[in-house]
N, C-alpha and C. Protein backbone atom coordinates (compact mmCIF):
# COMPACT_ATOMS: atom_id res chain seq x y z
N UNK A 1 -34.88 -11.70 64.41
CA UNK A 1 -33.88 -11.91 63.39
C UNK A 1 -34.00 -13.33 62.86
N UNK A 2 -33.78 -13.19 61.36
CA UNK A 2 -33.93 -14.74 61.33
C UNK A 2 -32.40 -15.45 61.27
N UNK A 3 -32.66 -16.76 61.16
CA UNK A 3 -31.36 -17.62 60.63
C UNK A 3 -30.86 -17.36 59.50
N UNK A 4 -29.85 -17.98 59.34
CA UNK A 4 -28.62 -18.15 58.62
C UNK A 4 -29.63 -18.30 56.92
N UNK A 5 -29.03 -17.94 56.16
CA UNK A 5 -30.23 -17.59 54.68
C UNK A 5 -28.74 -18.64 53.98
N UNK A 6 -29.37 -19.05 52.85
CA UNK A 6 -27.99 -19.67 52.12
C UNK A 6 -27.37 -19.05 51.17
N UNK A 7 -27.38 -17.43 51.54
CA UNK A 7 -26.23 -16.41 50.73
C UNK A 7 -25.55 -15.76 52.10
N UNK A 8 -25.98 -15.77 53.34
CA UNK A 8 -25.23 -15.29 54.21
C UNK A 8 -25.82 -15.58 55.76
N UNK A 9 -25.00 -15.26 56.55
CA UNK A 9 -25.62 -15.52 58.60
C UNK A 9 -26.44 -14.97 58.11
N UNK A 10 -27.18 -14.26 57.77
CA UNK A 10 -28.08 -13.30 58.77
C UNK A 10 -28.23 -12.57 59.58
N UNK A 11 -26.67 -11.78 59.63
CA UNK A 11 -26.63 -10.89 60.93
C UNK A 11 -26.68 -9.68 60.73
N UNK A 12 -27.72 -8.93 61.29
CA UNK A 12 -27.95 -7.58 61.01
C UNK A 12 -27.30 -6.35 61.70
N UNK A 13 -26.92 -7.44 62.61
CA UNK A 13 -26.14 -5.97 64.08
C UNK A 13 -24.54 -6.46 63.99
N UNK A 14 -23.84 -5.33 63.25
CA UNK A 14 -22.42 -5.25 63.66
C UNK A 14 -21.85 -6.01 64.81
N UNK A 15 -21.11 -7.02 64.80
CA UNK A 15 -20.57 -7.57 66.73
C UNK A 15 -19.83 -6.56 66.96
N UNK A 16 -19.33 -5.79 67.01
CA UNK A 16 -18.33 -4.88 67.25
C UNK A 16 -19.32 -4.08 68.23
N UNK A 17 -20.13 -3.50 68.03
CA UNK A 17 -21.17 -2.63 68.41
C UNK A 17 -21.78 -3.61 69.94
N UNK A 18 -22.06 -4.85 69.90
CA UNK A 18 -22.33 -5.35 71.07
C UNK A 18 -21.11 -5.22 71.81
N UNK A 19 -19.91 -5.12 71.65
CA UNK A 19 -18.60 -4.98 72.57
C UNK A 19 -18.86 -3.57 73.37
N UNK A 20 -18.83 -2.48 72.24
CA UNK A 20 -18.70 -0.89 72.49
C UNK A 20 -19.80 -0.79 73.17
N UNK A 21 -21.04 -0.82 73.18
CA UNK A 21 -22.45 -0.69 73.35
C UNK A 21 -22.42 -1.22 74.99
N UNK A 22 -21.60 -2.44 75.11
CA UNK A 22 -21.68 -3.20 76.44
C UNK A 22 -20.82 -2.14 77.45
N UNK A 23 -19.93 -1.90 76.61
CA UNK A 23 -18.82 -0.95 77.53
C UNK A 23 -18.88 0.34 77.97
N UNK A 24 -19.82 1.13 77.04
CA UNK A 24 -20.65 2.17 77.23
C UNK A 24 -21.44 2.38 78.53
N UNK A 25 -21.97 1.26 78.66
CA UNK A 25 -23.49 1.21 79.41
C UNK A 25 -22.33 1.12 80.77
N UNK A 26 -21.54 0.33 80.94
CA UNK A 26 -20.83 0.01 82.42
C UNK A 26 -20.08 1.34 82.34
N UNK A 27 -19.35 1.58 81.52
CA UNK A 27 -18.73 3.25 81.79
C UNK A 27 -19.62 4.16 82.42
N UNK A 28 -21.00 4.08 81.93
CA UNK A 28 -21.67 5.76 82.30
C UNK A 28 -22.59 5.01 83.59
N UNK A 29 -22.48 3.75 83.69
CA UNK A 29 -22.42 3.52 85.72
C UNK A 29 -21.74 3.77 86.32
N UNK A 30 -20.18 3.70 85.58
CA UNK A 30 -19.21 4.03 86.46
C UNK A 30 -19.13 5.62 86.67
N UNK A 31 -19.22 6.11 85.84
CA UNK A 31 -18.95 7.79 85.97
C UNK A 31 -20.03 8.22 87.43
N UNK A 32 -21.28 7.86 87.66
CA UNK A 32 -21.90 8.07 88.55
C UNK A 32 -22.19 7.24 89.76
N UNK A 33 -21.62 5.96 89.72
CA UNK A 33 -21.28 5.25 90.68
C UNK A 33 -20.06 4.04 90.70
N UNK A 34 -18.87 4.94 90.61
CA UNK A 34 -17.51 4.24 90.50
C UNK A 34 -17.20 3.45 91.50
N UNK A 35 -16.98 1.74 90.81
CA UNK A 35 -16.51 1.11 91.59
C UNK A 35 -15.11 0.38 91.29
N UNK A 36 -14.12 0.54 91.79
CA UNK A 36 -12.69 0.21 91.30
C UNK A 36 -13.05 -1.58 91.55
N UNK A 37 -11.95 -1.78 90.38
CA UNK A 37 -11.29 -3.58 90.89
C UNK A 37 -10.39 -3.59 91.34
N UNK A 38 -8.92 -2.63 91.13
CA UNK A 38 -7.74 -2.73 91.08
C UNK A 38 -7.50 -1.57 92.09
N UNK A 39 -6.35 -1.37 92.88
CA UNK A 39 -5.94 -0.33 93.78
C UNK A 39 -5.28 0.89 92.51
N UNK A 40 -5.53 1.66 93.13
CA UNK A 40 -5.55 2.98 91.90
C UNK A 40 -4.11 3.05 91.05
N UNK A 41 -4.02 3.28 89.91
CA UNK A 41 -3.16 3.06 89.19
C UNK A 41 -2.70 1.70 88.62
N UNK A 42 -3.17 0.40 89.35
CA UNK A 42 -2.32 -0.69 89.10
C UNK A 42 -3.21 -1.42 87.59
N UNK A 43 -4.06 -0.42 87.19
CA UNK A 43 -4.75 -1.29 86.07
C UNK A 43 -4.16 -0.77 84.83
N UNK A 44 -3.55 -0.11 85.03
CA UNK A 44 -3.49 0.87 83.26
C UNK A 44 -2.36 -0.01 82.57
N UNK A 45 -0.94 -0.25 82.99
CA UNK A 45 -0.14 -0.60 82.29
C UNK A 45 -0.89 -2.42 82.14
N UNK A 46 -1.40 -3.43 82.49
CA UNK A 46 -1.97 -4.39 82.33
C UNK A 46 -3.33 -4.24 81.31
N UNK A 47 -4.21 -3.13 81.94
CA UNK A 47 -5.11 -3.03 80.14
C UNK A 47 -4.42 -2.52 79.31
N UNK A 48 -3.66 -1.99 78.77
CA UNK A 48 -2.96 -1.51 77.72
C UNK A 48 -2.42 -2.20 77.09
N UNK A 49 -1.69 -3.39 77.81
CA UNK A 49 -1.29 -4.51 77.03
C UNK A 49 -2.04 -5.54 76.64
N UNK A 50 -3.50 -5.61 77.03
CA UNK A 50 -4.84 -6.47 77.01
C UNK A 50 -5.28 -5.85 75.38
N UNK A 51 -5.05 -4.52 75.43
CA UNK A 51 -5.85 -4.20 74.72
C UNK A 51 -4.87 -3.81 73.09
N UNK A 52 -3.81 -3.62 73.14
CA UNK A 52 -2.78 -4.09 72.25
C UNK A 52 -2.89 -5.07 71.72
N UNK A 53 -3.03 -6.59 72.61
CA UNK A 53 -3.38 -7.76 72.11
C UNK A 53 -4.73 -7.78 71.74
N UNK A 54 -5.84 -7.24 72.20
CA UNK A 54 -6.89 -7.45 71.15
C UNK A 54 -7.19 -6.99 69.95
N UNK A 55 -6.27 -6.19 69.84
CA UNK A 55 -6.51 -5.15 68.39
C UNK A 55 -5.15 -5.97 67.35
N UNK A 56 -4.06 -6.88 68.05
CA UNK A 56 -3.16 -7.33 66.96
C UNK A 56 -3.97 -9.01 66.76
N UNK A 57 -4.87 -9.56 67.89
CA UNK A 57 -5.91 -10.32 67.25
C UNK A 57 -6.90 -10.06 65.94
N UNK A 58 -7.22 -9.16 66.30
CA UNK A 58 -8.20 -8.78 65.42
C UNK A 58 -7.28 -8.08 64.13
N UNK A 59 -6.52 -7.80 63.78
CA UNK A 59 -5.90 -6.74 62.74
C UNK A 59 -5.54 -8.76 61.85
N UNK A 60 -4.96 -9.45 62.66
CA UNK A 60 -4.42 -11.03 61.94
C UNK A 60 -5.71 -11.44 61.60
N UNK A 61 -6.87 -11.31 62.58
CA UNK A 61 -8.23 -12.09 61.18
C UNK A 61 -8.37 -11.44 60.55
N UNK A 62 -8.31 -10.05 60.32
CA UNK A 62 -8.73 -9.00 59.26
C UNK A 62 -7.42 -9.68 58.33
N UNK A 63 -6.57 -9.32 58.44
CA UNK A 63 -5.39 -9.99 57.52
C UNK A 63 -5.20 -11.29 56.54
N UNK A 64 -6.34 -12.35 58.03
CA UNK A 64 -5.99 -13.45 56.99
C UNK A 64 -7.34 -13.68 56.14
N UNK A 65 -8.47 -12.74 56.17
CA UNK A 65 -9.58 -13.06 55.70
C UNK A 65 -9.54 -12.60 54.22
N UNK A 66 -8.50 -11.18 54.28
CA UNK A 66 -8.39 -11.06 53.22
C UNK A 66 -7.49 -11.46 52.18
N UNK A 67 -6.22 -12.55 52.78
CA UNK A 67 -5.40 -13.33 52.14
C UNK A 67 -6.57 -14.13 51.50
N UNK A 68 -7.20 -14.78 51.93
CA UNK A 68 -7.78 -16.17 51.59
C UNK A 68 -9.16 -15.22 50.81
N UNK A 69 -9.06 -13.91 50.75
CA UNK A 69 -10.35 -13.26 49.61
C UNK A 69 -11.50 -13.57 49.79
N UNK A 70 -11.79 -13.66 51.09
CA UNK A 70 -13.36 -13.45 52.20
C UNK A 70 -13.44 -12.58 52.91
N UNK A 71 -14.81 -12.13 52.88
CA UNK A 71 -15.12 -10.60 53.57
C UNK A 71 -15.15 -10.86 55.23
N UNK A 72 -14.88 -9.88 56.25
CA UNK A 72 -14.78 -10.10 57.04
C UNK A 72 -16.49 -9.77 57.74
N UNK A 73 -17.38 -9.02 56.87
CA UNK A 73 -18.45 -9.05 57.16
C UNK A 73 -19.57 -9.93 57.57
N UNK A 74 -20.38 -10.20 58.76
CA UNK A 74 -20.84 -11.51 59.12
C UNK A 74 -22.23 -10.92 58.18
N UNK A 75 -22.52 -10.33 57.57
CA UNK A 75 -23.27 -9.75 57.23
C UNK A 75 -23.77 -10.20 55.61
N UNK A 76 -22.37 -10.58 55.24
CA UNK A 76 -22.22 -10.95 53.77
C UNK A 76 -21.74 -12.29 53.95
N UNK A 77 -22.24 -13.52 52.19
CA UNK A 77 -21.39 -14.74 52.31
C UNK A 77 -20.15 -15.09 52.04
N UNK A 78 -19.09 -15.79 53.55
CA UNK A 78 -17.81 -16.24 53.15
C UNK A 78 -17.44 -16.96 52.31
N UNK A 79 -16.57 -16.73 51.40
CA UNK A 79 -16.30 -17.34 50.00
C UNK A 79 -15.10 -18.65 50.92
N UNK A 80 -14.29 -18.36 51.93
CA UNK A 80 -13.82 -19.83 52.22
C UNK A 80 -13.58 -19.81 53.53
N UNK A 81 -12.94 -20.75 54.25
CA UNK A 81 -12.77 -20.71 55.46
C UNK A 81 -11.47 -21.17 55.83
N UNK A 82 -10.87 -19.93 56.63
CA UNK A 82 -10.22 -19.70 57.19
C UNK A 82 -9.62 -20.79 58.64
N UNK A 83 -8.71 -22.04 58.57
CA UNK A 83 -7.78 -22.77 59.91
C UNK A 83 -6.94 -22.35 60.46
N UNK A 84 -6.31 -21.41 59.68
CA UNK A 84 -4.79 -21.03 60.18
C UNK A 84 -4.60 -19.83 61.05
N UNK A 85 -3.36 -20.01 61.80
CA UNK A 85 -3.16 -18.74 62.87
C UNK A 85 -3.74 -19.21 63.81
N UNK A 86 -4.57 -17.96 64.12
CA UNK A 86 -5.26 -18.26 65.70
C UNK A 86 -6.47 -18.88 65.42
N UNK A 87 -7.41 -19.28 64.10
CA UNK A 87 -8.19 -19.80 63.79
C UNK A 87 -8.13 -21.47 63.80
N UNK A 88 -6.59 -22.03 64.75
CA UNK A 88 -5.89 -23.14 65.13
C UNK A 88 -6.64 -23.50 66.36
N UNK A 89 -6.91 -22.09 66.88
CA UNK A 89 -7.43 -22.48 68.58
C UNK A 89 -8.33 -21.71 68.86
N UNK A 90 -8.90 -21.06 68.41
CA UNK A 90 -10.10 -20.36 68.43
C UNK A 90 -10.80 -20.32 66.59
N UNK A 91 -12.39 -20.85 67.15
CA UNK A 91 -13.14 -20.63 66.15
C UNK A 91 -13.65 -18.89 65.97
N UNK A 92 -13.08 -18.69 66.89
CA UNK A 92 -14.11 -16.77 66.71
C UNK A 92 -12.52 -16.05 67.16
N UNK A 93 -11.74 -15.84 67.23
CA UNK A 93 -10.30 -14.94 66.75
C UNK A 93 -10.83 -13.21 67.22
N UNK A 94 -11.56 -13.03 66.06
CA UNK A 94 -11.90 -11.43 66.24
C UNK A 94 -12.66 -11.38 67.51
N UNK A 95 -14.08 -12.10 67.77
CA UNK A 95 -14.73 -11.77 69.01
C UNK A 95 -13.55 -12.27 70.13
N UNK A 96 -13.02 -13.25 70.12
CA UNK A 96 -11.94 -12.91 71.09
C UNK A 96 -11.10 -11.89 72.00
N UNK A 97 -10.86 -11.68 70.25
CA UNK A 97 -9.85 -9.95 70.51
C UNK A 97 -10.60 -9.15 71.22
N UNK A 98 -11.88 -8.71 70.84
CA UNK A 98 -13.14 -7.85 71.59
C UNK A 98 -13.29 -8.01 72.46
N UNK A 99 -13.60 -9.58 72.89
CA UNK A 99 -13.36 -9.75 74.16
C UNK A 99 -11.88 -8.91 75.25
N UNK A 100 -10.71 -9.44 74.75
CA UNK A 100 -9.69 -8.67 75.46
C UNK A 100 -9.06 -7.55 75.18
N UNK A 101 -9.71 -6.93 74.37
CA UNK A 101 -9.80 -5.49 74.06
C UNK A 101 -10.66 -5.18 75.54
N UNK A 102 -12.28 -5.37 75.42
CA UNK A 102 -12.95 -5.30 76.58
C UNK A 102 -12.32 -5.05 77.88
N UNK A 103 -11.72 -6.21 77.99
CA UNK A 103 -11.17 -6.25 79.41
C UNK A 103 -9.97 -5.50 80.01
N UNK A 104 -9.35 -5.25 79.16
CA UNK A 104 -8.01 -4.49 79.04
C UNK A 104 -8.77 -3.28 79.18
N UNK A 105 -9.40 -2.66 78.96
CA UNK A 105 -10.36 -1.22 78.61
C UNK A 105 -11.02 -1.10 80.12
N UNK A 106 -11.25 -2.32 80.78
CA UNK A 106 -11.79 -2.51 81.79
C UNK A 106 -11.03 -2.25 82.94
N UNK A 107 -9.78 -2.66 82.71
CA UNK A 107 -8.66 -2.57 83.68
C UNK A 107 -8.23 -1.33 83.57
N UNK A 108 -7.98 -0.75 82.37
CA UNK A 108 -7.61 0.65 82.57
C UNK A 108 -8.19 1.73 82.95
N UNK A 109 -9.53 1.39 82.75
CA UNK A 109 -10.58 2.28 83.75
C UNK A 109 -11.09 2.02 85.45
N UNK A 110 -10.28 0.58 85.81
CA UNK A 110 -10.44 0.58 86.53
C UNK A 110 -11.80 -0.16 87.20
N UNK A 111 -12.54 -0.02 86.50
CA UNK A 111 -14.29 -0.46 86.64
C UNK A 111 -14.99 -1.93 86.90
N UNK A 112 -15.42 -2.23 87.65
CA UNK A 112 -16.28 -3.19 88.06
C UNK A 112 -17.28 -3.38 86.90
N UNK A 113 -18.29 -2.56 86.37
CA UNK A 113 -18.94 -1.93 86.20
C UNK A 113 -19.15 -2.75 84.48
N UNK A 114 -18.23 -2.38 83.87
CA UNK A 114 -18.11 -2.98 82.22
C UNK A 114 -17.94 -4.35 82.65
N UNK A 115 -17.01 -5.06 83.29
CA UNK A 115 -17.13 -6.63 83.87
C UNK A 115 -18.32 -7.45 83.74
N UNK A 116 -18.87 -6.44 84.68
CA UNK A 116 -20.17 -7.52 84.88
C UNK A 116 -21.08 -7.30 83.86
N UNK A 117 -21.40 -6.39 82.81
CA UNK A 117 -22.42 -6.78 81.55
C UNK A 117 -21.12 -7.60 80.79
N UNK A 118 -20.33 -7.93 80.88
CA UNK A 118 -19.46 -8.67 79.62
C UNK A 118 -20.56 -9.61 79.34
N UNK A 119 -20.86 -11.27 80.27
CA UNK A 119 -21.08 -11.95 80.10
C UNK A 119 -22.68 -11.74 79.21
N UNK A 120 -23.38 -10.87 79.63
CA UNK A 120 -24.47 -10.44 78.67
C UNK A 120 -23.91 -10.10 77.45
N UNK A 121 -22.78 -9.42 77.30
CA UNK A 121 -22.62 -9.06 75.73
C UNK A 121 -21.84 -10.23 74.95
N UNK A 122 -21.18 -10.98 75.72
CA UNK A 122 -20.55 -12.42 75.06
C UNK A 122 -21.51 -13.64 75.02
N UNK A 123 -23.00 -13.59 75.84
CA UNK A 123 -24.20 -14.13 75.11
C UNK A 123 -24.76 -13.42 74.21
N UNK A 124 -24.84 -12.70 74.16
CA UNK A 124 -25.82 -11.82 72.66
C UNK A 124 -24.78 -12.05 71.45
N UNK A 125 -23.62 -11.40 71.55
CA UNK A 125 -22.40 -11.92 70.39
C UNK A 125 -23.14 -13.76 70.08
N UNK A 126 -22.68 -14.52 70.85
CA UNK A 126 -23.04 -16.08 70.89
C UNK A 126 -24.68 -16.60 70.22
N UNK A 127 -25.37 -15.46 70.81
CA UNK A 127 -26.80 -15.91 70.11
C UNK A 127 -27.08 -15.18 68.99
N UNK A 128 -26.63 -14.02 68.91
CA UNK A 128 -27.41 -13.12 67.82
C UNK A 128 -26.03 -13.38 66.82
N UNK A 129 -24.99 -13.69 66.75
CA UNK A 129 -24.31 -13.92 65.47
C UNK A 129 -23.31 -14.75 65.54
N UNK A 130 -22.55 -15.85 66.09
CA UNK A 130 -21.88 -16.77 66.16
C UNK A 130 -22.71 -17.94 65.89
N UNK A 131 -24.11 -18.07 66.55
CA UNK A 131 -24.86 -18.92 66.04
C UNK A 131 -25.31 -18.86 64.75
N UNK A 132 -25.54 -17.77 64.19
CA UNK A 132 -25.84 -17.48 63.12
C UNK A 132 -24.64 -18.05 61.98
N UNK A 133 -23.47 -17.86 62.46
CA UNK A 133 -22.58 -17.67 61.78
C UNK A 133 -22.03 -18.94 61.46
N UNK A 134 -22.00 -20.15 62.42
CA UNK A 134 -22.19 -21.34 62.24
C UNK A 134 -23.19 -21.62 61.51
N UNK A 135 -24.09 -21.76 61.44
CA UNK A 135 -25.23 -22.03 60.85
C UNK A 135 -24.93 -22.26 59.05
N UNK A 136 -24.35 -20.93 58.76
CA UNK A 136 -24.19 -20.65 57.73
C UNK A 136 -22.85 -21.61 57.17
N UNK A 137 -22.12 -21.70 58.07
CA UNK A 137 -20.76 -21.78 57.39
C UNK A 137 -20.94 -23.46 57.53
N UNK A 138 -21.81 -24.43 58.09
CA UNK A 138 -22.36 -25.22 58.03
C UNK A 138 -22.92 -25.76 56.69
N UNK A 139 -23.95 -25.16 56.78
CA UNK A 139 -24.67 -25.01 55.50
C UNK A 139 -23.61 -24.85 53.98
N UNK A 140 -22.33 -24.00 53.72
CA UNK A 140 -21.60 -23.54 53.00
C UNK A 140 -20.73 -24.21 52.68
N UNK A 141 -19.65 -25.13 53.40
CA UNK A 141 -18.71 -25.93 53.59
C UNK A 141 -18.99 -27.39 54.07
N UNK A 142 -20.25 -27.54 54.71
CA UNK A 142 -20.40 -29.05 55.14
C UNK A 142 -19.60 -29.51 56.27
N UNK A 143 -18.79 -30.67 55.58
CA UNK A 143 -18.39 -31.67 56.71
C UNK A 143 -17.22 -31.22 56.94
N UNK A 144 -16.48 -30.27 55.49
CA UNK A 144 -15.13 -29.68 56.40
C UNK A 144 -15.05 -28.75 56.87
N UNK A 145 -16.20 -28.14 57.64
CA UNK A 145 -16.54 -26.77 58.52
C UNK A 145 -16.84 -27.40 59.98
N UNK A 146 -17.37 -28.55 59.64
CA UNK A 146 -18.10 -30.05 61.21
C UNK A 146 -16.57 -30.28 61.20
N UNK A 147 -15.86 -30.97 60.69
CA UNK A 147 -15.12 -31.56 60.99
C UNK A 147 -14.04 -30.48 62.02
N UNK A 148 -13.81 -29.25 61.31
CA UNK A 148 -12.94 -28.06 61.80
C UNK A 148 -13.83 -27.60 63.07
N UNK A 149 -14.79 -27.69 63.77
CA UNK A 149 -15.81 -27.20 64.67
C UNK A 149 -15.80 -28.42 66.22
N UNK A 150 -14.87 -29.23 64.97
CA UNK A 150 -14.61 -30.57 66.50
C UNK A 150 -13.77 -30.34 66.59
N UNK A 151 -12.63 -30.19 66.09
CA UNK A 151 -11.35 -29.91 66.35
C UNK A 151 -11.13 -28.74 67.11
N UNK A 152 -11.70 -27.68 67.09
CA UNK A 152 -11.18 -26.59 67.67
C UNK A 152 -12.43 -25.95 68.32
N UNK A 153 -11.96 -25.19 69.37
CA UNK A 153 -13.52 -24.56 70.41
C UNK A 153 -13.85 -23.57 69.90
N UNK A 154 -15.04 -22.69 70.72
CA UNK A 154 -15.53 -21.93 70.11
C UNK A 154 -14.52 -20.77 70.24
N UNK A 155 -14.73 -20.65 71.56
CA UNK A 155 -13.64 -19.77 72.10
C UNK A 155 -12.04 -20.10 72.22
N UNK A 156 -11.85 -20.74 73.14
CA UNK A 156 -10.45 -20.91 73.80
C UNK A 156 -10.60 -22.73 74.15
C-alpha cells in the first residue's frame, strides 16, 4: 500500500473490517476451543455497556464529521479537521469506539480468544491507516494539524 497521496490517506482497507475480521478469527477459536475470562454470566451486562459506548463514540464522530462537511471515509480527502468533543482527547474517536465495541463484544462472549488478536488488529489499524491518515492530514492542514497532534494523543 502506498502513502498518503495529496488528494487522500491512501487507505484501501475499510478500519472497521480490521475490528470485525479480528473478532471473527478469535470467535471461531473460541467456538472450538472456548476459553472463558469471566465466571459464567458475569460478562454480558459489562459488554453491553462497553459496547453501547462504542457505538455512541462512533455515531458523535460520524455526527461531527458531518457538521463540519467532511467525509468520514479514510479513503477519500478531509475537507477540515475536526477538535471538538472527544476529538479533545482522542485523535482517533471512531477507532476508539471499535476498540470498545471490541471489548465489550469480548466480554459478552466471554472469550479469551478475541483479546489476544486485539493488539494485532490495533497495530494494523495504527500501521495500515492511522499512519496513513496522519500523513495526510499533515500534508493538508500543516502546522494546525502538528500543533493539534501535540496537544492531544493518539489514543487516550
Amino acid at each position: 500500500m502506498s502513502a498518503a497521496t495529496s488528494d487522500n490517506p491512501g487507505v484501501k482497507f475499510p478500519p472497521p473490517l480490521f475490528f470485525v475480521l479480528g473478532f471473527l478469527a478469535g470467535y471461531f477459536v473460541h467456538r472450538f476451543h472456548p476459553v472463558s475470562i469471566l465466571p459464567p454470566g458475569t460478562g454480558r451486562l459489562p459488554g453491553i455497556i462497553l459496547v453501547v459506548a462504542g457505538v455512541a463514540l462512533i455515531a458523535d464522530f460520524v455526527t461531527r464529521f458531518r457538521r463540519a462537511g467532511t467525509t468520514i471515509r479514510p479513503d477519500q480527502a478531509s475537507t477540515s479537521l475536526v477538535t471538538t468533543g472527544p476529538f479533545r482527547f482522542t485523535r482517533n474517536p471512531a477507532y476508539l469506539g471499535w476498540v470498545v465495541i471490541y471489548l465489550g463484544a469480548s466480554l459478552w462472549l466471554n472469550s479469551l480468544w478475541p483479546l489476544l488478536i486485539l493488539p494485532l488488529v490495533i497495530i494494523s489499524v495504527q500501521g495500515f491507516v492511522i499512519r496513513r491518515e496522519e500523513q495526510f492530514l499533515e500534508q493538508k492542514f500543516g502546522d494546525e494539524y502538528r500543533t493539534y497532534k501535540q496537544r492531544v494523543r493518539r489514543w487516550l
